[in-house]
C-alpha atoms as a PDB file:
ATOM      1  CA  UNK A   1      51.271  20.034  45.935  1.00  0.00           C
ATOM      2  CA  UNK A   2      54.476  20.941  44.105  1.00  0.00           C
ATOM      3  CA  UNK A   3      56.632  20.200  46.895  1.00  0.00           C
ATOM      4  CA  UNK A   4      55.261  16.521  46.783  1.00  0.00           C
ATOM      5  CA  UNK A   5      55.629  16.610  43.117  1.00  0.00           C
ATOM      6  CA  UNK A   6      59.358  17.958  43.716  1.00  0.00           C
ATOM      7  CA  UNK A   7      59.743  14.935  46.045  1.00  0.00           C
ATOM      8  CA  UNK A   8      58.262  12.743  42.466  1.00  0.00           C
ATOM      9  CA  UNK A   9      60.667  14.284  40.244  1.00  0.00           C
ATOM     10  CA  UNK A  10      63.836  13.872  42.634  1.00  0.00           C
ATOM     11  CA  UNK A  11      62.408  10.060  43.286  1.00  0.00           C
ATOM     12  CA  UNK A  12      62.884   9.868  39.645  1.00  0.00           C
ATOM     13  CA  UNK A  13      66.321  10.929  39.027  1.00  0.00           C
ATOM     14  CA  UNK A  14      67.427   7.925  41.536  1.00  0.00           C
ATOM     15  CA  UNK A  15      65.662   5.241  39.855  1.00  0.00           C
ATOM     16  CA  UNK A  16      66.883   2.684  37.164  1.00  0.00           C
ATOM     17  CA  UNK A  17      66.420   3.132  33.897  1.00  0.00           C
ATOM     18  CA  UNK A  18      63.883   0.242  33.591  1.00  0.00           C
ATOM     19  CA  UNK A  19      61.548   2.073  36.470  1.00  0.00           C
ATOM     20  CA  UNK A  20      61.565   5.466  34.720  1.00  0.00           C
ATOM     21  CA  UNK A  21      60.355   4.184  31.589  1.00  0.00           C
ATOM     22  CA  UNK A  22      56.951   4.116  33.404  1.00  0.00           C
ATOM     23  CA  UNK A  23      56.545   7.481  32.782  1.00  0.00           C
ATOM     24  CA  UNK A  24      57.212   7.097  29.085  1.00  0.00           C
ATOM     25  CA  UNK A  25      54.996   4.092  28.646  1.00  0.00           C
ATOM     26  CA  UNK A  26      51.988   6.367  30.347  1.00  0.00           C
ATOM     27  CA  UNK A  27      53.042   9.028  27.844  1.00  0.00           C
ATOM     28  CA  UNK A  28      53.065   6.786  25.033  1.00  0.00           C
ATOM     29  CA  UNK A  29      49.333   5.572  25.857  1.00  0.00           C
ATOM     30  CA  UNK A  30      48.150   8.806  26.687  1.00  0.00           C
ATOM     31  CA  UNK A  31      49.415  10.236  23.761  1.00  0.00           C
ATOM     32  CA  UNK A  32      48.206   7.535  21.351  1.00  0.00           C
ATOM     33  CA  UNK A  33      44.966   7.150  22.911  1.00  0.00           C
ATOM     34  CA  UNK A  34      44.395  10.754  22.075  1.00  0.00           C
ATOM     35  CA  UNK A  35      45.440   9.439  18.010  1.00  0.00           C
ATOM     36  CA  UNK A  36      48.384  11.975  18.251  1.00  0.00           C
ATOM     37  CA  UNK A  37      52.014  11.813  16.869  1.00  0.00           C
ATOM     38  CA  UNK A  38      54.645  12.474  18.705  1.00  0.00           C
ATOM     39  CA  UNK A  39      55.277  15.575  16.272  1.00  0.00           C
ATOM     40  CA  UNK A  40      51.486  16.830  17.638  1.00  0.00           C
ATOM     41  CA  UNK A  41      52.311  16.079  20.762  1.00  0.00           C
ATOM     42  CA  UNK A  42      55.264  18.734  21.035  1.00  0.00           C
ATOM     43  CA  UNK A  43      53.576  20.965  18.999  1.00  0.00           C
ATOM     44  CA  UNK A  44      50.371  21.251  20.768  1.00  0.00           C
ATOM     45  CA  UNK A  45      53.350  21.751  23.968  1.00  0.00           C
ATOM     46  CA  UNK A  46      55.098  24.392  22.078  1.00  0.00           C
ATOM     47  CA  UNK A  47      58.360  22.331  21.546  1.00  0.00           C
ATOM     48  CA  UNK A  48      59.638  23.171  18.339  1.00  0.00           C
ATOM     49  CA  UNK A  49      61.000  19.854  18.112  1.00  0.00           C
ATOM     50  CA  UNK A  50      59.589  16.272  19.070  1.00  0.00           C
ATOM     51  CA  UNK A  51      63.089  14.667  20.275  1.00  0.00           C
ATOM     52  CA  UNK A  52      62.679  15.436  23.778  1.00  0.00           C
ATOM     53  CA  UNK A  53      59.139  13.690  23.500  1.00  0.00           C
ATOM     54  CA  UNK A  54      60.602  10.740  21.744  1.00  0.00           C
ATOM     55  CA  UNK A  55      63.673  10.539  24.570  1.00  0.00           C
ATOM     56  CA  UNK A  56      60.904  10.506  27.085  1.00  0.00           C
ATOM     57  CA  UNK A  57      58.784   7.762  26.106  1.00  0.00           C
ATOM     58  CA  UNK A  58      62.253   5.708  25.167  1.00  0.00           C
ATOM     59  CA  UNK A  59      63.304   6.570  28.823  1.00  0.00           C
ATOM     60  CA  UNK A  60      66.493   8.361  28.041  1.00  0.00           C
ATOM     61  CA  UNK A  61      65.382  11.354  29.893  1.00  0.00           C
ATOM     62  CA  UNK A  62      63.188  12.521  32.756  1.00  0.00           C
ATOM     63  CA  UNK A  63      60.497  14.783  32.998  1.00  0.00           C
ATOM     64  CA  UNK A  64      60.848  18.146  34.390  1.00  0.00           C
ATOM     65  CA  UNK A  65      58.266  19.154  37.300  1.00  0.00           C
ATOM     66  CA  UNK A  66      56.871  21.711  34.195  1.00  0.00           C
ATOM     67  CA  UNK A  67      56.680  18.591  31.465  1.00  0.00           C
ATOM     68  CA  UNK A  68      54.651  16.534  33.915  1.00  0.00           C
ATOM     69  CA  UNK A  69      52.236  19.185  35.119  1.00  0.00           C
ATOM     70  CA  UNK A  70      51.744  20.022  31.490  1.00  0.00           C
ATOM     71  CA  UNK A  71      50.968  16.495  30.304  1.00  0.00           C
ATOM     72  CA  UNK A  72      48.831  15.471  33.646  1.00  0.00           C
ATOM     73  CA  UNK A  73      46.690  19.128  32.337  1.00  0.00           C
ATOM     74  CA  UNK A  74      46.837  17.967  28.736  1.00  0.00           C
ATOM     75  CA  UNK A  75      45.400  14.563  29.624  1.00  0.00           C
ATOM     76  CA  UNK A  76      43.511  15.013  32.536  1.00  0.00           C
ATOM     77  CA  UNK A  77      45.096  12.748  34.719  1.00  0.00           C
ATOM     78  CA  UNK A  78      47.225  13.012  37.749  1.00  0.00           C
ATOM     79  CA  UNK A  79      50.830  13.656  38.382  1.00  0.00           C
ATOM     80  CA  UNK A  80      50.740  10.761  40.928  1.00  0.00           C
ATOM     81  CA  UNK A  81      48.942   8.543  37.691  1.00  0.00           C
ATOM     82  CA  UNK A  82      51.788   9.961  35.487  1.00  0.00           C
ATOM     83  CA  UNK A  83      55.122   9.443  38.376  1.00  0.00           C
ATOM     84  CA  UNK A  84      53.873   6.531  40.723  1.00  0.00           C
ATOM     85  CA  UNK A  85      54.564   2.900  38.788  1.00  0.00           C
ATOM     86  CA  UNK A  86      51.862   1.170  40.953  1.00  0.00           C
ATOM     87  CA  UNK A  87      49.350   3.613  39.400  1.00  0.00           C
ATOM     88  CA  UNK A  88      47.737   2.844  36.458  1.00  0.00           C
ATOM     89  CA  UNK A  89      45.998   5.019  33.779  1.00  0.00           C
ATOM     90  CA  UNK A  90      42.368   4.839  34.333  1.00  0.00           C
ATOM     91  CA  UNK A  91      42.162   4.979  30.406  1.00  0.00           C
ATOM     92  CA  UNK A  92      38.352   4.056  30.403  1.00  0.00           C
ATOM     93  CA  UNK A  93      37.655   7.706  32.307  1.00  0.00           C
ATOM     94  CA  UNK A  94      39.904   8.894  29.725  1.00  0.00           C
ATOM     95  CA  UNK A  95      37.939   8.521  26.495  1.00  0.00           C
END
Protein backbone atom coordinates (compact mmCIF):
# COMPACT_ATOMS: atom_id res chain seq x y z
CA UNK A 1 0.00 0.00 0.00
CA UNK A 2 2.64 2.69 0.46
CA UNK A 3 4.26 2.07 -2.69
CA UNK A 4 0.85 2.93 -4.44
CA UNK A 5 0.53 5.81 -2.16
CA UNK A 6 4.28 6.79 -3.19
CA UNK A 7 3.02 6.50 -6.81
CA UNK A 8 -0.13 9.27 -5.31
CA UNK A 9 2.26 11.57 -3.85
CA UNK A 10 4.77 11.64 -6.95
CA UNK A 11 1.37 11.96 -9.26
CA UNK A 12 0.95 14.99 -7.22
CA UNK A 13 4.08 16.84 -7.53
CA UNK A 14 3.41 16.80 -11.54
CA UNK A 15 0.07 18.20 -11.47
CA UNK A 16 -1.15 21.89 -11.88
CA UNK A 17 -1.79 23.89 -9.29
CA UNK A 18 -5.59 23.94 -9.93
CA UNK A 19 -5.63 19.82 -9.66
CA UNK A 20 -3.74 19.74 -6.34
CA UNK A 21 -6.02 21.94 -4.66
CA UNK A 22 -8.27 18.82 -4.49
CA UNK A 23 -6.52 17.69 -1.75
CA UNK A 24 -6.92 20.94 0.12
CA UNK A 25 -10.59 21.32 -0.63
CA UNK A 26 -11.05 17.53 0.96
CA UNK A 27 -9.00 18.86 3.87
CA UNK A 28 -10.92 21.87 4.23
CA UNK A 29 -14.34 19.77 4.43
CA UNK A 30 -12.98 17.21 6.46
CA UNK A 31 -11.64 19.47 8.76
CA UNK A 32 -14.71 21.72 9.06
CA UNK A 33 -17.08 18.99 9.12
CA UNK A 34 -15.33 17.84 12.22
CA UNK A 35 -16.12 21.95 13.58
CA UNK A 36 -12.26 22.30 13.86
CA UNK A 37 -9.91 25.32 13.18
CA UNK A 38 -7.20 25.09 11.35
CA UNK A 39 -5.16 25.96 14.66
CA UNK A 40 -6.93 22.42 16.13
CA UNK A 41 -6.25 20.85 13.29
CA UNK A 42 -2.29 21.13 13.63
CA UNK A 43 -2.47 20.84 17.07
CA UNK A 44 -4.35 17.70 17.42
CA UNK A 45 -1.25 16.71 14.46
CA UNK A 46 1.42 17.96 16.68
CA UNK A 47 2.42 20.93 14.37
CA UNK A 48 3.34 23.65 16.46
CA UNK A 49 2.18 25.89 13.91
CA UNK A 50 -1.01 25.89 11.55
CA UNK A 51 0.77 27.52 8.32
CA UNK A 52 1.58 24.38 6.71
CA UNK A 53 -2.23 23.42 7.21
CA UNK A 54 -3.36 26.71 5.84
CA UNK A 55 -0.70 26.32 2.64
CA UNK A 56 -2.34 23.00 2.12
CA UNK A 57 -5.86 23.72 1.84
CA UNK A 58 -4.77 27.10 -0.29
CA UNK A 59 -2.78 24.59 -2.53
CA UNK A 60 0.60 26.14 -2.16
CA UNK A 61 2.04 22.95 -0.97
CA UNK A 62 1.67 19.18 -1.18
CA UNK A 63 1.17 16.65 1.22
CA UNK A 64 3.85 14.43 2.35
CA UNK A 65 3.10 10.49 2.17
CA UNK A 66 3.16 11.01 6.39
CA UNK A 67 0.52 14.20 6.22
CA UNK A 68 -1.88 12.15 4.13
CA UNK A 69 -1.75 8.89 6.05
CA UNK A 70 -2.22 10.98 9.14
CA UNK A 71 -5.28 12.88 7.94
CA UNK A 72 -6.94 9.68 5.99
CA UNK A 73 -6.40 8.03 10.07
CA UNK A 74 -7.68 11.25 11.58
CA UNK A 75 -10.79 11.22 9.40
CA UNK A 76 -11.38 7.87 8.57
CA UNK A 77 -11.28 8.01 5.05
CA UNK A 78 -8.99 6.79 2.40
CA UNK A 79 -5.78 7.97 0.94
CA UNK A 80 -7.27 7.22 -2.54
CA UNK A 81 -10.61 9.57 -1.15
CA UNK A 82 -7.97 12.14 0.04
CA UNK A 83 -5.31 11.98 -3.52
CA UNK A 84 -7.70 10.76 -6.41
CA UNK A 85 -9.88 14.05 -7.78
CA UNK A 86 -12.62 11.71 -9.20
CA UNK A 87 -13.18 10.53 -5.60
CA UNK A 88 -15.40 12.17 -3.54
CA UNK A 89 -15.76 12.35 0.30
CA UNK A 90 -18.48 10.08 1.30
CA UNK A 91 -19.24 12.83 4.02
CA UNK A 92 -22.67 11.18 4.97
CA UNK A 93 -20.49 7.91 6.38
CA UNK A 94 -18.51 10.53 7.90
CA UNK A 95 -20.79 12.04 10.55
Amino acid sequence: MFLILEHFIITALRMSSLEMQRFGEKLRTLRKQRHMTIRDLALTLGLSTHSHISELENGKKIPTTDFVLKIARLFNVTTDQLLKDELELDLDSLE
